[in-house]
N, C-alpha and C. Protein backbone atom coordinates (compact mmCIF):
# COMPACT_ATOMS: atom_id res chain seq x y z
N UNK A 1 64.40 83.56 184.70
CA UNK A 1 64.41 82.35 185.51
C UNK A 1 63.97 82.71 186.93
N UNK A 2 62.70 81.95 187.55
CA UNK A 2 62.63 82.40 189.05
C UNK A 2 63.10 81.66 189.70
N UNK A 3 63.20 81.83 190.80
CA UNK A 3 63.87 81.70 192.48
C UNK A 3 63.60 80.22 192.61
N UNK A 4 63.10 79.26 192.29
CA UNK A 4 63.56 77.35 192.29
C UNK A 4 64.50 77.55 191.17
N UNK A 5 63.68 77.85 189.88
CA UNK A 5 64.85 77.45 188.80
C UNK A 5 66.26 78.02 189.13
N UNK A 6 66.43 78.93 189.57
CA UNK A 6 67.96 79.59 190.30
C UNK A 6 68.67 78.64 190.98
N UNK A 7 67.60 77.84 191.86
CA UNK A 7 68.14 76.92 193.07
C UNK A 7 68.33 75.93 192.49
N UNK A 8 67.48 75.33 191.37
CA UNK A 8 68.28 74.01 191.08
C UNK A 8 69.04 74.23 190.17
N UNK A 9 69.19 75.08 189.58
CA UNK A 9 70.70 75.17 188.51
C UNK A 9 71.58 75.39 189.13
N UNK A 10 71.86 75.55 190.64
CA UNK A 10 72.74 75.43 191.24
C UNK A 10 73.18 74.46 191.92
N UNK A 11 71.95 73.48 192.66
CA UNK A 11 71.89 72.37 193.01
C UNK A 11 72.58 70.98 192.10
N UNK A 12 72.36 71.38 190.67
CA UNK A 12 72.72 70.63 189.80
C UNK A 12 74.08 70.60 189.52
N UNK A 13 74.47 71.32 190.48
CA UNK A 13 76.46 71.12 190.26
C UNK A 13 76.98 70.64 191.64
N UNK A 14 76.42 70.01 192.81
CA UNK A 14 76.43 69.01 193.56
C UNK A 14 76.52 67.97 193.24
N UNK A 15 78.35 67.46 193.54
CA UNK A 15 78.51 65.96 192.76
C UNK A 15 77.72 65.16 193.63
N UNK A 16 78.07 64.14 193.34
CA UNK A 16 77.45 62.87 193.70
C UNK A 16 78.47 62.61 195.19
N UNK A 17 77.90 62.42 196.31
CA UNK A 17 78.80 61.78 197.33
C UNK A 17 79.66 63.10 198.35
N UNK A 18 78.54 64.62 197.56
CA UNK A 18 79.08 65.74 198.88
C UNK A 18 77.71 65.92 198.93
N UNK A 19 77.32 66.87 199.83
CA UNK A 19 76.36 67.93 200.21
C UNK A 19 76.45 69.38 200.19
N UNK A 20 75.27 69.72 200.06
CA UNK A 20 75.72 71.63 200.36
C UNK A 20 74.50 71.58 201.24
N UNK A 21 74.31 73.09 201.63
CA UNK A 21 73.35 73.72 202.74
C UNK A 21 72.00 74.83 202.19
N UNK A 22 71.44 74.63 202.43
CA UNK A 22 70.38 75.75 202.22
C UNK A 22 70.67 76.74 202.18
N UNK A 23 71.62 77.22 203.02
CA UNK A 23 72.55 78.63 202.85
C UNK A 23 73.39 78.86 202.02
N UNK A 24 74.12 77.82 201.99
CA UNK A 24 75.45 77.94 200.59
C UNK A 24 74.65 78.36 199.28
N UNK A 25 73.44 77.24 199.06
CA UNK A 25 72.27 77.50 197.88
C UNK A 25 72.23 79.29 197.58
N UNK A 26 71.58 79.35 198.54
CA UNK A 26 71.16 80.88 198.78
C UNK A 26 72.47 82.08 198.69
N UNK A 27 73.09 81.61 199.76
CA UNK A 27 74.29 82.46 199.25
C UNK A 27 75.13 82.83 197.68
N UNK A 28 74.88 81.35 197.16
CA UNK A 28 75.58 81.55 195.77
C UNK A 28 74.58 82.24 194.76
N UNK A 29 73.21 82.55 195.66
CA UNK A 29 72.46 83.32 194.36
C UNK A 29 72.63 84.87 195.07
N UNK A 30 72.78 84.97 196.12
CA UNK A 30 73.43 86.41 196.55
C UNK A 30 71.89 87.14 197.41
N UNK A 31 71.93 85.57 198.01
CA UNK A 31 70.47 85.90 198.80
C UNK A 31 70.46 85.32 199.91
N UNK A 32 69.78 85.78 201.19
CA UNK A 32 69.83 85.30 202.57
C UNK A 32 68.24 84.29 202.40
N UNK A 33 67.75 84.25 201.44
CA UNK A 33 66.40 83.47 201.86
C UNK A 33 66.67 81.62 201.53
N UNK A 34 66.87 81.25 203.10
CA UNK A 34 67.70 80.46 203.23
C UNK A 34 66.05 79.43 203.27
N UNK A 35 65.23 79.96 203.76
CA UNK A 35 64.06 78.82 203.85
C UNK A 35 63.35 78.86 202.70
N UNK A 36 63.19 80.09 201.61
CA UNK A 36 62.98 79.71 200.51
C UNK A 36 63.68 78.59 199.47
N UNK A 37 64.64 78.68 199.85
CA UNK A 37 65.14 77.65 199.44
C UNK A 37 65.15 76.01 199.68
N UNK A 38 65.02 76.07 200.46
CA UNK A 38 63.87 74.65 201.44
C UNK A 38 63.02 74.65 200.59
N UNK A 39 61.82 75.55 200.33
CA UNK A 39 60.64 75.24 200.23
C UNK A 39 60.87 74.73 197.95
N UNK A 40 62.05 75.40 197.86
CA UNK A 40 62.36 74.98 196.03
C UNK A 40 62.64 73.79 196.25
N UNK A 41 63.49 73.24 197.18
CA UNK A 41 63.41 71.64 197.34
C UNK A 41 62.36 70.81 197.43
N UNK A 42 61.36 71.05 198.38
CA UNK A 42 60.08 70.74 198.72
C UNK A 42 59.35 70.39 197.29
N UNK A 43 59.62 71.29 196.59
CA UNK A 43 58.84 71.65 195.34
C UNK A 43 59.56 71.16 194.23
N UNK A 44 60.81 70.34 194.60
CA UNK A 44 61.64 69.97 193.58
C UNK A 44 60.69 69.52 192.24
N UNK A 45 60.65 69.48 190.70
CA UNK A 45 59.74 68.55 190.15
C UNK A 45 60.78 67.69 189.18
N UNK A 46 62.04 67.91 189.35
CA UNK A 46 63.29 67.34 188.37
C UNK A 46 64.55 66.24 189.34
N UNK A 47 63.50 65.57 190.73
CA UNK A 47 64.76 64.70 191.16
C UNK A 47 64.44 63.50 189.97
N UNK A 48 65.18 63.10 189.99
CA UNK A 48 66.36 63.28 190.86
C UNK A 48 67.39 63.67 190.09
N UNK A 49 67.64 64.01 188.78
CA UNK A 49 68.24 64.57 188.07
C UNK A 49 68.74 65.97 188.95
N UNK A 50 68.08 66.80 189.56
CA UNK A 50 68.14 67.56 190.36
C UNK A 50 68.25 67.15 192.08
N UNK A 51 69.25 66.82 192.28
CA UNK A 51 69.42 65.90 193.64
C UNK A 51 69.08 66.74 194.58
N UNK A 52 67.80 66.98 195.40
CA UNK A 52 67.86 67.74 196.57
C UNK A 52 68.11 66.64 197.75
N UNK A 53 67.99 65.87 197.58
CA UNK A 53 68.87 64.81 198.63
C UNK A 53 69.81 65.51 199.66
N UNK A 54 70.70 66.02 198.52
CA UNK A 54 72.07 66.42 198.77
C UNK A 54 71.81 68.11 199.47
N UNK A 55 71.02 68.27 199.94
CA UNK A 55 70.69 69.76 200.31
C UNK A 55 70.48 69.05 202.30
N UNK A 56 71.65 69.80 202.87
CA UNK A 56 71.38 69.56 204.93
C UNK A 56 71.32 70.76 205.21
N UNK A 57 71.04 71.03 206.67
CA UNK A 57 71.05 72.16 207.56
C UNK A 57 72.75 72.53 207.54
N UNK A 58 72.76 73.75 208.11
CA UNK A 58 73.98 73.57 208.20
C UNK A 58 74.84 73.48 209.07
N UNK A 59 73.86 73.25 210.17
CA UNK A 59 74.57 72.39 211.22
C UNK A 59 74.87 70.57 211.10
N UNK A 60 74.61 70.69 209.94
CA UNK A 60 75.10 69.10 209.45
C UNK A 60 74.00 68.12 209.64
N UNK A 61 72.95 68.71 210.23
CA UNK A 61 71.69 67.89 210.62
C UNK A 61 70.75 67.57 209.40
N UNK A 62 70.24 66.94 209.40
CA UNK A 62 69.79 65.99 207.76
C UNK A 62 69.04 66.61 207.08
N UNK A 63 67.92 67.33 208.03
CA UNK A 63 66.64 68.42 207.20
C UNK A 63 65.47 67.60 206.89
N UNK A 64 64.55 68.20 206.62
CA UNK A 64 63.15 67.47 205.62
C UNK A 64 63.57 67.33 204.10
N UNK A 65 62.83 66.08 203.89
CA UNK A 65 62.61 65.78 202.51
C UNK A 65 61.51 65.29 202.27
N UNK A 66 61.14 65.54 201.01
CA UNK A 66 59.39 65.18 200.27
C UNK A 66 59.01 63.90 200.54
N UNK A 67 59.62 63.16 200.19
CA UNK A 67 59.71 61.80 200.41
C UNK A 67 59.52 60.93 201.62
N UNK A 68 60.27 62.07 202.32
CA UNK A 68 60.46 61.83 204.03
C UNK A 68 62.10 61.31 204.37
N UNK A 69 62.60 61.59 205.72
CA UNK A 69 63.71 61.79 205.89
C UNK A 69 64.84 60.00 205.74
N UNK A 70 63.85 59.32 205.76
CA UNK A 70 64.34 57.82 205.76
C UNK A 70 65.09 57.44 204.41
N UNK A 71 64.22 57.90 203.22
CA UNK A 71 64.57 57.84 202.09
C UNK A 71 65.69 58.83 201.63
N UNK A 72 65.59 60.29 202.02
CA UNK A 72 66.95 60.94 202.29
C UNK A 72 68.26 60.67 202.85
N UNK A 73 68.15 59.52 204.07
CA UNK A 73 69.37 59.02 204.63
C UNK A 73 69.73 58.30 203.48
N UNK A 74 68.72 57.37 203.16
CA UNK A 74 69.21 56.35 202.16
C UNK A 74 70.02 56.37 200.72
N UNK A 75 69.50 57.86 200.50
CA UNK A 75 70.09 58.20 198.93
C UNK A 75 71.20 58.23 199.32
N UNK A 76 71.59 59.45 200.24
CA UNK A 76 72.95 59.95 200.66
C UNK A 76 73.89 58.54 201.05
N UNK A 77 73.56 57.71 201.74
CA UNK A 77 74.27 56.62 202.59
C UNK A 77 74.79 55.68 200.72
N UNK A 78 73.70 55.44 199.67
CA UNK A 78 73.87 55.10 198.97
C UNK A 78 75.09 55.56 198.37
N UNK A 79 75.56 57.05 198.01
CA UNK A 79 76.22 58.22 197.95
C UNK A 79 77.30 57.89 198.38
N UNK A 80 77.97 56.95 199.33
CA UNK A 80 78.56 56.88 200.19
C UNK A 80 79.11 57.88 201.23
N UNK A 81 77.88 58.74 201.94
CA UNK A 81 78.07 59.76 202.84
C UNK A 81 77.96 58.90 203.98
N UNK A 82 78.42 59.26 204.83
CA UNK A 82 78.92 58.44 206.26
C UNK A 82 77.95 60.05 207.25
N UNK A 83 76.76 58.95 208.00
CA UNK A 83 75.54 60.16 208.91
C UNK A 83 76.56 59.14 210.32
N UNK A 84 76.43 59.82 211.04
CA UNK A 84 76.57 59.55 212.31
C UNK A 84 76.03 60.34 213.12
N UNK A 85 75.09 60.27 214.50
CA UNK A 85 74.42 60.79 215.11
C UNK A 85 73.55 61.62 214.35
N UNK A 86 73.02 61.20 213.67
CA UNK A 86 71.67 62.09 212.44
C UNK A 86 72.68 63.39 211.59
N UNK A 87 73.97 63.37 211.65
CA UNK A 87 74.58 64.43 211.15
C UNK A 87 76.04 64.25 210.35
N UNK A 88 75.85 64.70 209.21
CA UNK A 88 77.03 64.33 208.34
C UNK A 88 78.61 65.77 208.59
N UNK A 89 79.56 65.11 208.22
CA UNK A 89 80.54 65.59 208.64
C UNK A 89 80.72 66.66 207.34
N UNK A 90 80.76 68.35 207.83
CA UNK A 90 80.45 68.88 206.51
C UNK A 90 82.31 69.32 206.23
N UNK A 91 83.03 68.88 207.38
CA UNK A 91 84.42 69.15 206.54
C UNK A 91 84.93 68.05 205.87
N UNK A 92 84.08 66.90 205.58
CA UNK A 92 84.47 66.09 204.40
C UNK A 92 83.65 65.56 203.80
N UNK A 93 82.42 66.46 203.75
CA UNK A 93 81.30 65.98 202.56
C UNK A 93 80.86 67.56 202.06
N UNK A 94 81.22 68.69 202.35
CA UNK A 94 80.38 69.91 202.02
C UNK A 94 80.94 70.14 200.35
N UNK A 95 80.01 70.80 199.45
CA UNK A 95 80.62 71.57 198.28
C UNK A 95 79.92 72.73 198.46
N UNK A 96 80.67 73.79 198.22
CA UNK A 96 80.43 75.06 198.48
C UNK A 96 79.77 75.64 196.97
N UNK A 97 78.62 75.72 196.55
CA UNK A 97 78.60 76.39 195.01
C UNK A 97 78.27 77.51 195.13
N UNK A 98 79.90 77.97 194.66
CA UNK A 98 80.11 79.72 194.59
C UNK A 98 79.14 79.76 193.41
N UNK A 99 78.93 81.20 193.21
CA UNK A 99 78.86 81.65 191.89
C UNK A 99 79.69 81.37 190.66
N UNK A 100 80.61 81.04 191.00
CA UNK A 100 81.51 80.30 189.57
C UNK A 100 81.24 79.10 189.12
N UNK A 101 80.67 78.10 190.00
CA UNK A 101 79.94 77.13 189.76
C UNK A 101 78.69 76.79 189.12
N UNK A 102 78.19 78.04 189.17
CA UNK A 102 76.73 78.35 188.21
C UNK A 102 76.83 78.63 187.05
């Protein structure tokens, strides 16, 4: 399996209505390539079944999406994630996917 398919089999255990980070992604594969992982989103070809929606900075700031960032607020807001000042609150929307989650 290469380095997207890694990322979205991990991505794919992001419920509905949290977020994770480009880093958490990366971290749970036991890797610092935090913008490669961006770019497996970018490249998503399985949303939305594969929600990269749900993928922020991790300063809580919203990030790029393929689509463009309007349609990203929208999924999430759909989600019922609450953005305030372009940035979601990651101590009550984050999921952390350890490696046990994979």
């Amino acid at each position: 399996m290469n380095f997207n398919e890694r990322c979205y089999k991990v991505l794919k255990k992001v419920p509905k209505g949290k977020v994770t980070t480009y880093k958490e992604i990366a971290n749970a594969l036991n890797s610092k390539a935090y913008r490669a992982v961006g770019t497996a989103m970018n490249k998503n070809p399985y949303a939305p079944e594969v929600p990269c929606h749900r993928v922020i900075n991790s300063d809580g700031r919203i990030g790029g999406f393929a689509s463009g960032t309007k349609n990203k607020v929208k999924l999430l807001k759909k989600e019922g994630i609450i953005i305030e000042n372009n940035k979601i609150d990651l101590k009550k929307y984050l999921f952390r996917p350890y490696k046990r989650h994979i």
